[in-house]
Protein backbone atom coordinates (compact mmCIF):
# COMPACT_ATOMS: atom_id res chain seq x y z
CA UNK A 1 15.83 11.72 -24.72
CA UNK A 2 12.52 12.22 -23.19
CA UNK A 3 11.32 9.51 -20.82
CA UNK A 4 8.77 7.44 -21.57
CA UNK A 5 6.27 5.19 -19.85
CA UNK A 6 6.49 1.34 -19.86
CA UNK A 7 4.17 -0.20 -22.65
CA UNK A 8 3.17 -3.48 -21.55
CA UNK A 9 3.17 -5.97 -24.28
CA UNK A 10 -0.01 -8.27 -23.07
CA UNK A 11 -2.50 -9.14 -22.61
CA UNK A 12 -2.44 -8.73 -19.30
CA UNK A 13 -4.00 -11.46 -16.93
CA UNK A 14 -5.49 -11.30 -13.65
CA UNK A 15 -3.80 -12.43 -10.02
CA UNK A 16 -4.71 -14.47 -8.03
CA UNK A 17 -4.88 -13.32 -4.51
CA UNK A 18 -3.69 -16.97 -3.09
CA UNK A 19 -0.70 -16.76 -4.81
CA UNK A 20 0.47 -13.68 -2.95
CA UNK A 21 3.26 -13.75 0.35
CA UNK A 22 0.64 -12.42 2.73
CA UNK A 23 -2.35 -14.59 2.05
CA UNK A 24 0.09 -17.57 1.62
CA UNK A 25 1.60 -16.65 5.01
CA UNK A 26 -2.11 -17.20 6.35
CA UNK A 27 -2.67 -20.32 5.76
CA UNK A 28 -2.36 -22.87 8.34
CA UNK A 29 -1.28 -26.60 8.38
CA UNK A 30 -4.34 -28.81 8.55
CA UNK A 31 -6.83 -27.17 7.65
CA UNK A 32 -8.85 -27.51 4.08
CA UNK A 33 -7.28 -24.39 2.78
CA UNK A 34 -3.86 -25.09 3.76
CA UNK A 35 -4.62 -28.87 1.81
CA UNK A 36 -6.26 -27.02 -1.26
CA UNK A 37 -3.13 -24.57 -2.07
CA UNK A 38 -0.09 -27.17 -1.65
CA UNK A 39 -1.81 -29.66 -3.54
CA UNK A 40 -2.30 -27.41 -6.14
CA UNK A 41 1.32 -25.32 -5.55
CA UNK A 42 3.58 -28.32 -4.17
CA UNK A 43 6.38 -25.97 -5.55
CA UNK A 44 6.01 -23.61 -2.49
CA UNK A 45 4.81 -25.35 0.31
CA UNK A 46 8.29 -25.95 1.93
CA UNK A 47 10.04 -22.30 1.66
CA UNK A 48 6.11 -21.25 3.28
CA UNK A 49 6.64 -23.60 5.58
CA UNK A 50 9.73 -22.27 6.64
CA UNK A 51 9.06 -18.72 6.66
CA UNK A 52 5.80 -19.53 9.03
CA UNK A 53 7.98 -21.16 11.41
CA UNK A 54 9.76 -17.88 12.38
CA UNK A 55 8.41 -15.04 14.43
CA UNK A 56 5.22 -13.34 13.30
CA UNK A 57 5.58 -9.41 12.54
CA UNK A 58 6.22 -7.07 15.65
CA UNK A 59 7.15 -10.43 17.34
CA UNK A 60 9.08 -11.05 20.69
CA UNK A 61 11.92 -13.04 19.40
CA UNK A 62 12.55 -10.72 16.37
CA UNK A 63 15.79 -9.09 15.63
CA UNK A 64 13.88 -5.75 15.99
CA UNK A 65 11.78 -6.03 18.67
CA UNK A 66 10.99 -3.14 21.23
CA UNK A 67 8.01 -3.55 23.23
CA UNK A 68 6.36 -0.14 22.86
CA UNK A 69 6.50 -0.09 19.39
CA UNK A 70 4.96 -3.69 18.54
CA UNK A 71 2.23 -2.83 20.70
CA UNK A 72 1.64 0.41 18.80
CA UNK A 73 1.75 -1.81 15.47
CA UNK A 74 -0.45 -4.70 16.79
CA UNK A 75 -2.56 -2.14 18.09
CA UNK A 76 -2.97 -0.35 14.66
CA UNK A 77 -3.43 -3.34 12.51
CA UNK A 78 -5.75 -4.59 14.89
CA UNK A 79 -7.64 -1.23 14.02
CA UNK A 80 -7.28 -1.89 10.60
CA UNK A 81 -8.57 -4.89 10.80
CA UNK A 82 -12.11 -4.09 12.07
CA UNK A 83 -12.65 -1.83 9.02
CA UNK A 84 -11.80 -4.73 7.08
CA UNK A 85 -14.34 -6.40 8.68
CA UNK A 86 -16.86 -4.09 8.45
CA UNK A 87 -16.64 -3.47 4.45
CA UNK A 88 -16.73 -7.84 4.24
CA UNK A 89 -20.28 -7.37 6.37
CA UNK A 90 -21.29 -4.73 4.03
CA UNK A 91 -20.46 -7.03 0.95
CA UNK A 92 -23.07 -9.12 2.45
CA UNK A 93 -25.73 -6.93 3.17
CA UNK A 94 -25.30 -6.49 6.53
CA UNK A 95 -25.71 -3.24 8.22
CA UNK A 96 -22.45 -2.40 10.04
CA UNK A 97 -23.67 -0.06 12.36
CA UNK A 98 -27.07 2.34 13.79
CA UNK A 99 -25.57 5.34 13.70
CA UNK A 100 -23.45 7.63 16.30
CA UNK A 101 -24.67 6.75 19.72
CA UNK A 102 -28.09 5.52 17.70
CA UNK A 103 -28.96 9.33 17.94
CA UNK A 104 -27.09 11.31 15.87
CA UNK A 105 -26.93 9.94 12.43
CA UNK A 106 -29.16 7.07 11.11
CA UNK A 107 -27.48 4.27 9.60
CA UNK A 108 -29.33 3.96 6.34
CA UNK A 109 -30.86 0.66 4.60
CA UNK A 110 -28.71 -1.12 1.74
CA UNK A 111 -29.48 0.45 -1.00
CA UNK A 112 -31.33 3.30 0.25
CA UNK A 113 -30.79 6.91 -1.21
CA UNK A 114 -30.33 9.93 1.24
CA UNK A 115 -28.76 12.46 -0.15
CA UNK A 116 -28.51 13.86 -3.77
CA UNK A 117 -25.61 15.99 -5.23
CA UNK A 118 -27.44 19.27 -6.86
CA UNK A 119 -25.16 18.49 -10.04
CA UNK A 120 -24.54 14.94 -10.07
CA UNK A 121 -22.35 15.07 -13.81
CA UNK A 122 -19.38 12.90 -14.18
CA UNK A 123 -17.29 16.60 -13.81
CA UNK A 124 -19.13 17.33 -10.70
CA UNK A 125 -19.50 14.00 -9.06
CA UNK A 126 -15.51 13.71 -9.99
CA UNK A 127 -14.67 17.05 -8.08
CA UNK A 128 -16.78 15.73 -4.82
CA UNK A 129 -15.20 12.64 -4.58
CA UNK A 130 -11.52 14.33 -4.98
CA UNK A 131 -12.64 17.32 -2.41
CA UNK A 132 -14.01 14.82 -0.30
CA UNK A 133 -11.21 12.60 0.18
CA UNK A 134 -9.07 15.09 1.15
CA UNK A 135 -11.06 16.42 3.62
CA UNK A 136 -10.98 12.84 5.09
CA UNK A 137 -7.59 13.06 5.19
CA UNK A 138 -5.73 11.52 1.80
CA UNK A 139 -2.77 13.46 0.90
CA UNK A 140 -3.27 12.76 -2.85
CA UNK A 141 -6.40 11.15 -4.96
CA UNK A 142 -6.70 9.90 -8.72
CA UNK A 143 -9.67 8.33 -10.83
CA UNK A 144 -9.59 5.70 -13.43
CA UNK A 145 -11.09 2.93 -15.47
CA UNK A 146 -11.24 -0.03 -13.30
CA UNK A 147 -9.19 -2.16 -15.45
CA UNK A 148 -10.59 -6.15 -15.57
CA UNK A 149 -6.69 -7.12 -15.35
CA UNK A 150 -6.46 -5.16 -12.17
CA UNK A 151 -8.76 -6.80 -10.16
CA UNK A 152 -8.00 -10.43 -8.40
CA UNK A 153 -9.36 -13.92 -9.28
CA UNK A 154 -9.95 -15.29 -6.36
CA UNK A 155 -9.89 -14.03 -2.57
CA UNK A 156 -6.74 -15.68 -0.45
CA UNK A 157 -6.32 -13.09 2.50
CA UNK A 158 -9.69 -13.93 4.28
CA UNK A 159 -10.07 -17.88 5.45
CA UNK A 160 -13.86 -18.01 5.50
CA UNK A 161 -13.83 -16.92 1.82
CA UNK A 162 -10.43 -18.52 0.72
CA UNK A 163 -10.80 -19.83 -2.81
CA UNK A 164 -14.25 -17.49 -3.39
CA UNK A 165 -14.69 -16.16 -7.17
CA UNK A 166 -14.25 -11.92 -7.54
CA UNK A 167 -16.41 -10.31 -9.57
CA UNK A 168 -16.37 -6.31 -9.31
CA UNK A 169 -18.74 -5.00 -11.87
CA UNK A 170 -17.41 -1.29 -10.92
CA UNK A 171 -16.64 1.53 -13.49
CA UNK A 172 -14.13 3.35 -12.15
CA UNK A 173 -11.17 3.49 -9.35
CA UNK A 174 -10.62 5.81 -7.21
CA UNK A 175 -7.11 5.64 -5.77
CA UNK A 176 -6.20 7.02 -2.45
CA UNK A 177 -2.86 8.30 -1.20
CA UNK A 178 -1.84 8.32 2.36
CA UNK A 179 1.90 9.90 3.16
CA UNK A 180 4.05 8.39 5.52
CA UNK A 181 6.17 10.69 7.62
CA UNK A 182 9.84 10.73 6.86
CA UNK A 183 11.20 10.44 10.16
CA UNK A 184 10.15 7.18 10.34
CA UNK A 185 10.28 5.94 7.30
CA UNK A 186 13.84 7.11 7.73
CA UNK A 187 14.37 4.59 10.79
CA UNK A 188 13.87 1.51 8.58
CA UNK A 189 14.15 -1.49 9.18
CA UNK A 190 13.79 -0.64 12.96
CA UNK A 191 10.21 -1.23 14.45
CA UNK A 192 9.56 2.22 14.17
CA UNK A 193 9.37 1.93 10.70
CA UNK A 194 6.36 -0.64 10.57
CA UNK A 195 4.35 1.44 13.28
CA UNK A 196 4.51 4.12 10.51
CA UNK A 197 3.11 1.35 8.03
CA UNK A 198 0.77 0.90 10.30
CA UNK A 199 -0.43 3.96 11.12
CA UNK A 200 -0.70 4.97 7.29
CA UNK A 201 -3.15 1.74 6.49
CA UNK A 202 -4.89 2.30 9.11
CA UNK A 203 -5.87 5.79 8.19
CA UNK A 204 -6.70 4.69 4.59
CA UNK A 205 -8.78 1.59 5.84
CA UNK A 206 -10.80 4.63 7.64
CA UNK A 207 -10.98 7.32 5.00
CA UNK A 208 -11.59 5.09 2.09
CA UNK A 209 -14.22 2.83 4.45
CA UNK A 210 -15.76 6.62 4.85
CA UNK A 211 -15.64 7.83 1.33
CA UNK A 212 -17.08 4.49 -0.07
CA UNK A 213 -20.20 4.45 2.29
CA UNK A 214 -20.68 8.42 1.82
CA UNK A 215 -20.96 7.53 -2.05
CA UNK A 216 -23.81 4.59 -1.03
CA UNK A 217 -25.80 7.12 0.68
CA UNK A 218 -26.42 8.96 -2.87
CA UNK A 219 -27.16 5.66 -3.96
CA UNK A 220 -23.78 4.45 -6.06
CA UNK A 221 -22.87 0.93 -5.53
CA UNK A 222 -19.36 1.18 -4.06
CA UNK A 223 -16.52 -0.84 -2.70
CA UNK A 224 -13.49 0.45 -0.16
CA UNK A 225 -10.30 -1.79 -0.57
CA UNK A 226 -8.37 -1.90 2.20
CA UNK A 227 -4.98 -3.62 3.90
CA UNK A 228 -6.14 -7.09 3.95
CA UNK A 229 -9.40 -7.01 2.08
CA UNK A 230 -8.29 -5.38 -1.44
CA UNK A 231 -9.76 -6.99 -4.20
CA UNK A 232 -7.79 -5.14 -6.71
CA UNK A 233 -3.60 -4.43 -7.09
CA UNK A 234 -3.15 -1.23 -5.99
CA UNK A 235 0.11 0.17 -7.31
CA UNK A 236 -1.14 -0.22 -10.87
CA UNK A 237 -4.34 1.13 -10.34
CA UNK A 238 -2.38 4.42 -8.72
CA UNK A 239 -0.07 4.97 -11.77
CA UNK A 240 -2.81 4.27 -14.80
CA UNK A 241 -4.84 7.37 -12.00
CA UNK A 242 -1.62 9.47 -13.03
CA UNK A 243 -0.21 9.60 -9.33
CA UNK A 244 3.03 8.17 -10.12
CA UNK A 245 5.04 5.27 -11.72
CA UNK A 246 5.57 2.05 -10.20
CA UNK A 247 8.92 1.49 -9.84
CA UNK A 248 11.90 -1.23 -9.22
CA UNK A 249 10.78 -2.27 -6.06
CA UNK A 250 7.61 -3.03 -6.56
CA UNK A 251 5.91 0.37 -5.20
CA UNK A 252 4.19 3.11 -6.70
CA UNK A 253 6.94 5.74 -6.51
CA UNK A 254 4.19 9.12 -5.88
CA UNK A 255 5.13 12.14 -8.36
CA UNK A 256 5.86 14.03 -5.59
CA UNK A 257 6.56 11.79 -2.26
CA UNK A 258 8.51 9.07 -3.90
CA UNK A 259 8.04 5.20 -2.18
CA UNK A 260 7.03 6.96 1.53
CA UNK A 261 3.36 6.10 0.46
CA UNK A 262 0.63 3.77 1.32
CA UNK A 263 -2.85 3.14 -0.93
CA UNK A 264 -6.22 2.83 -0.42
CA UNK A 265 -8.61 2.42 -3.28
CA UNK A 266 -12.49 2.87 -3.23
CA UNK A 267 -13.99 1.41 -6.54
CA UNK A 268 -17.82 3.21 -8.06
CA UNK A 269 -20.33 1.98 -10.53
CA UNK A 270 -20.72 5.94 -11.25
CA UNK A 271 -19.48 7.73 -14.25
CA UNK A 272 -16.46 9.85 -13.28
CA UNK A 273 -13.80 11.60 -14.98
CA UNK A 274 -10.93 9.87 -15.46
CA UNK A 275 -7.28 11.29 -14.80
CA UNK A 276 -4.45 10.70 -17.38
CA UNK A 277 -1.59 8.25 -17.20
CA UNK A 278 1.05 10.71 -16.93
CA UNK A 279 5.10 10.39 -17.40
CA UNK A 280 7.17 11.33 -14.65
CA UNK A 281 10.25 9.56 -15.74
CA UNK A 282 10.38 7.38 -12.91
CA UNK A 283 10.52 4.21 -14.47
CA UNK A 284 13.66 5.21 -16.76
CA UNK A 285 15.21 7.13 -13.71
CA UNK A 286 14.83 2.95 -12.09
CA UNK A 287 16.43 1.92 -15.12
CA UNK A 288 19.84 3.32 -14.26
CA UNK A 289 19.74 3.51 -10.55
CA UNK A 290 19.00 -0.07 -9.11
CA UNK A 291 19.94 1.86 -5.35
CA UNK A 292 17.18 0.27 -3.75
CA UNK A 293 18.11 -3.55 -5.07
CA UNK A 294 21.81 -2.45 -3.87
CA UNK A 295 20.94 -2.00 -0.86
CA UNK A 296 18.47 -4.54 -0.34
CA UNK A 297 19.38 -7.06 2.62
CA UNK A 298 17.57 -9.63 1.91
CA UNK A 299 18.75 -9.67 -2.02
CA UNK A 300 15.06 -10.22 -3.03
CA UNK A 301 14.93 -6.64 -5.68
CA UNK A 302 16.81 -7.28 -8.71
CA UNK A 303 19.27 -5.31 -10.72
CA UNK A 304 18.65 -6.13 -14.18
CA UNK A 305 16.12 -5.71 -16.78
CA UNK A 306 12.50 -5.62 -16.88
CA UNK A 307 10.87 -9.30 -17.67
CA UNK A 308 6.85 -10.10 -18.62
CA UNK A 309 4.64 -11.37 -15.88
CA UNK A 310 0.96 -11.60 -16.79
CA UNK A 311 1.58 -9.62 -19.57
CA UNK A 312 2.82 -6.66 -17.89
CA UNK A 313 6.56 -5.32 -18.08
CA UNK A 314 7.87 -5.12 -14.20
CA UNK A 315 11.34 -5.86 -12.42
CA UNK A 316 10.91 -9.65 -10.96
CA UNK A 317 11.13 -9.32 -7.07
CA UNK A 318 11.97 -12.47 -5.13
CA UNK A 319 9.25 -11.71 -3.28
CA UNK A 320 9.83 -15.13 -0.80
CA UNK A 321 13.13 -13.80 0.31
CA UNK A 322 11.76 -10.52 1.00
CA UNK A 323 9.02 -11.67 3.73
CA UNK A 324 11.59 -14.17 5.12
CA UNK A 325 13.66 -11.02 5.97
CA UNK A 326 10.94 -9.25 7.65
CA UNK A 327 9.83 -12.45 9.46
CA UNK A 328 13.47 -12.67 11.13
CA UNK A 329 13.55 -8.51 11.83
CA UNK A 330 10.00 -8.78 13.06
CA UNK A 331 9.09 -5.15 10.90
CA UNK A 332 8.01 -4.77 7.27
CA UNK A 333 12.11 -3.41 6.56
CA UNK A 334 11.51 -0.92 4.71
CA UNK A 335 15.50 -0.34 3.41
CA UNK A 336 14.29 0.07 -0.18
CA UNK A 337 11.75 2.48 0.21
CA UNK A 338 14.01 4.91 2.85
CA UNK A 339 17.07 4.43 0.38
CA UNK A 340 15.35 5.50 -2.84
CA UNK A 341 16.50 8.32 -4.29
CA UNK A 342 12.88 9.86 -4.80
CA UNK A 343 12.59 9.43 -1.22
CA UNK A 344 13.60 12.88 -0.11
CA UNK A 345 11.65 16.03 1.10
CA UNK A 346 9.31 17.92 -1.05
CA UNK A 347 12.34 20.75 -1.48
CA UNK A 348 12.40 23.64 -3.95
CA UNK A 349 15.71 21.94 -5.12
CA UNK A 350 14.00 18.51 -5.32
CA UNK A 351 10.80 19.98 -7.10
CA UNK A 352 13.13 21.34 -10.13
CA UNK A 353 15.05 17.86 -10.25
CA UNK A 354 11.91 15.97 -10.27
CA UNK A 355 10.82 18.40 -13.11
CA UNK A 356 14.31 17.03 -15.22
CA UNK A 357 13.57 14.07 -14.77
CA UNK A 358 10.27 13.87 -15.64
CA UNK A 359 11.23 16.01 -18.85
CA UNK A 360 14.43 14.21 -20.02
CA UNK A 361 16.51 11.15 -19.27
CA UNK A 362 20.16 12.96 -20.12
CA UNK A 363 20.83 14.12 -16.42
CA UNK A 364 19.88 10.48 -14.67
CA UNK A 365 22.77 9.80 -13.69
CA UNK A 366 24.37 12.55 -12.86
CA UNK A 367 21.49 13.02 -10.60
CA UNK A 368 22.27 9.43 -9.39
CA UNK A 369 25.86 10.19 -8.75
CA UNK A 370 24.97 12.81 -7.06
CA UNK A 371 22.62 11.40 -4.64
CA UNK A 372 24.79 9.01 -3.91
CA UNK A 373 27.52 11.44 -2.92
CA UNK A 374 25.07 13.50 -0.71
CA UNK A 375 23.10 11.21 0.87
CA UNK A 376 25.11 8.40 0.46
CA UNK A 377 25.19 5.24 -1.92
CA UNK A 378 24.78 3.18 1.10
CA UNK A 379 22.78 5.41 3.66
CA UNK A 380 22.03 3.88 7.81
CA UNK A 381 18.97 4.27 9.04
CA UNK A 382 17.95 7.40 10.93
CA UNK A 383 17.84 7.18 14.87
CA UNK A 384 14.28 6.43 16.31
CA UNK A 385 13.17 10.50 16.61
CA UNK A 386 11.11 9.34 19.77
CA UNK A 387 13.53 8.52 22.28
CA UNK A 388 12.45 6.02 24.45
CA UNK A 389 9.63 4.38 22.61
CA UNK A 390 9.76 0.80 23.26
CA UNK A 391 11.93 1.18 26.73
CA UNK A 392 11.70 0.31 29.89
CA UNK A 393 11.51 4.04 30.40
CA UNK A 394 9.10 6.15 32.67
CA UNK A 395 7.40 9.03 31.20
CA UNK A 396 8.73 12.14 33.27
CA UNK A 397 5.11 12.96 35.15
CA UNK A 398 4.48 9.61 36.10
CA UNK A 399 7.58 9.52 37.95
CA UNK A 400 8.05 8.01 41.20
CA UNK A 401 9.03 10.17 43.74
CA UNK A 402 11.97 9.54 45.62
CA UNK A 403 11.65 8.43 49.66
């Protein structure tokens, strides 16, 4: 049988960003936000009560704590966090900057146009933006329609605009992917793992931040979405761009990198050419596999059959007992993405399975029992490949010298 993707039966509604994990896990007891949400969700006020009370992410106290490493991932999201800042400034109006060292570059008006594409055609403009964004560094970029359904109701991550309408009157999305090494990804759920997480949204925060204000200077009207100020769902976005399918755990599984991938999305009022919705027979290969829910400690992916939320066909993840586990381990785990079986290296023998399975669902699996009896049905995380990172260890030229 040839695989097929998954037709959602619809219509499909919008999210609300308040009712995610992370913007829920903002909110804090007495203030007018904190009111406005339980009053309105009493249902979830006391299992986001609980899961505040534990450590915070990269937390002393944590079950995976080393030093080194949450200061790498504070460090990082603190980065992150300033380009997020910087694209809610430029929402308002504000100019975010005068250029490098006021000398080099000059920060240009809202609005103003300073440079013009010689062929500006949907085909053209399409072929910039792509070249572009992978001179900025993505590792993988699709365009297409910004669906309605796709983008959020109302904002939840952001206090000062908690509750706050979204309207994004953009054409198109352009979806940004940003690989995260193996090695670390490999070390889930040990902090290692999260400063990889880290370090991957923090590059797309920077590349789609420059790509979006790049497009404003030929005069588009456009938006970069980044870790904690997206106002769309990524993962969907990605697979309707043709970069992949998004599978059982919740992820967009990449055609070519599997789950070891992090998004950034940059959305444009500009005509582009779209990229097609493509098959790779991931979803069907997630049918039959269910690894990552096996091996998921904190029980939250299931094992059974697709159900309808907001009119879209997806496997139901408990997504409360997932951040309670990563609240007690102090990382963002990261068992289900290390364990997948698309999670392997970009191998001549991998490319020609991918290519089955993306052509027919009769060797799944085989493939599945195979993968289990290479790399394991049940596979430990990979030792930290930096040794010493987050030890009381001194670096061997900064030494002390003996008396």
């Amino acid at each position: 049988m040839r695989p097929k993707l998954i037709e959602h039966p619809g219509p499909l509604e919008r999210f609300d960003e308040r009712d995610t994990i992370f913007a829920r896990a903002c909110l804090i007891d007495g203030t007018d936000n904190y009111q406005q949400y339980y009053t309105q969700n009493p249902d979830k006020k006391l299992t986001d009560d609980r899961f505040r009370a534990l450590g915070g992410l990269a937390s002393p106290g944590t079950q995976r704590y080393r030093a080194g490493e949450a200061s790498l991932v504070e460090g990082l999201f603190e980065a992150s966090e300033l380009v997020a800042n910087a694209v809610e400034r430029e929402d308002r109006g504000e100019v975010t900057g005068e250029g490098i060292a006021g000398t080099m570059t000059k920060k240009a008006p809202i609005g103003e146009i300073r440079h013009v594409l010689p062929d500006a055609s949907p085909r053209a403009l399409s072929r910039f933006v792509k070249e572009a964004a992978l001179f900025l560094g993505a590792d993988d970029v699709g365009i297409c329609d910004l669906d309605p359904a796709f983008v959020y109701t109302y904002r939840g991550r952001r206090a000062d605009r908690f509750g706050v309408p979204i309207t994004l009157d953009h054409r198109h999305a352009i979806v940004l992917v940003f690989v995260m090494r193996p090695e670390f990804v490999r070390t889930g759920p040990e902090m290692l793992s999260i400063a990889e997480t880290a370090r991957s949204y923090q590059q797309g925060a920077v590349v789609s931040f420059a790509l979006a204000n790049a497009l404003k200077r030929m005069g588009y009207q456009a938006r970069a979405h980044v870790d904690a100020n997206y106002l769309v769902v990524c993962p969907p976005l990605a697979e309707m761009a043709g970069l992949g399918e998004v599978g059982r755990n919740g992820f967009l599984i990449h055609r070519t990198h599997g789950p070891g991938v992090r998004l950034g999305v940059v959305t444009i009022d500009a005509h582009l050419e779209n990229d097609e919705r493509t098959c790779y027979g991931i979803a069907d290969f997630c049918r039959v596999c269910a690894k990552c829910a096996r091996n998921c400690p904190a029980g939250a992916i299931p094992e059974g059959e697709l159900t309808v939320d907001h009119g879209a066909l997806k496997w139901p993840m408990k997504k409360e007992r997932c951040y309670h586990y990563w609240r007690t381990q102090g990382t963002d785990c990261g068992v289900c993405v290390r364990t997948c079986t698309f999670a392997k290296l970009d191998t001549p023998l991998h490319q020609w399975v991918r290519k089955i399975v993306a052509g027919t669902t009769i060797f799944n699996r085989m493939f599945l029992w195979a993968d289990d009896l290479f790399y394991g049905a049940n596979p430990d995380p990979a030792q930290p490949p930096l040794l010493g990172i987050g030890k009381q260890q001194t670096a061997p030229h900064h030494r002390e010298k003996k008396d």
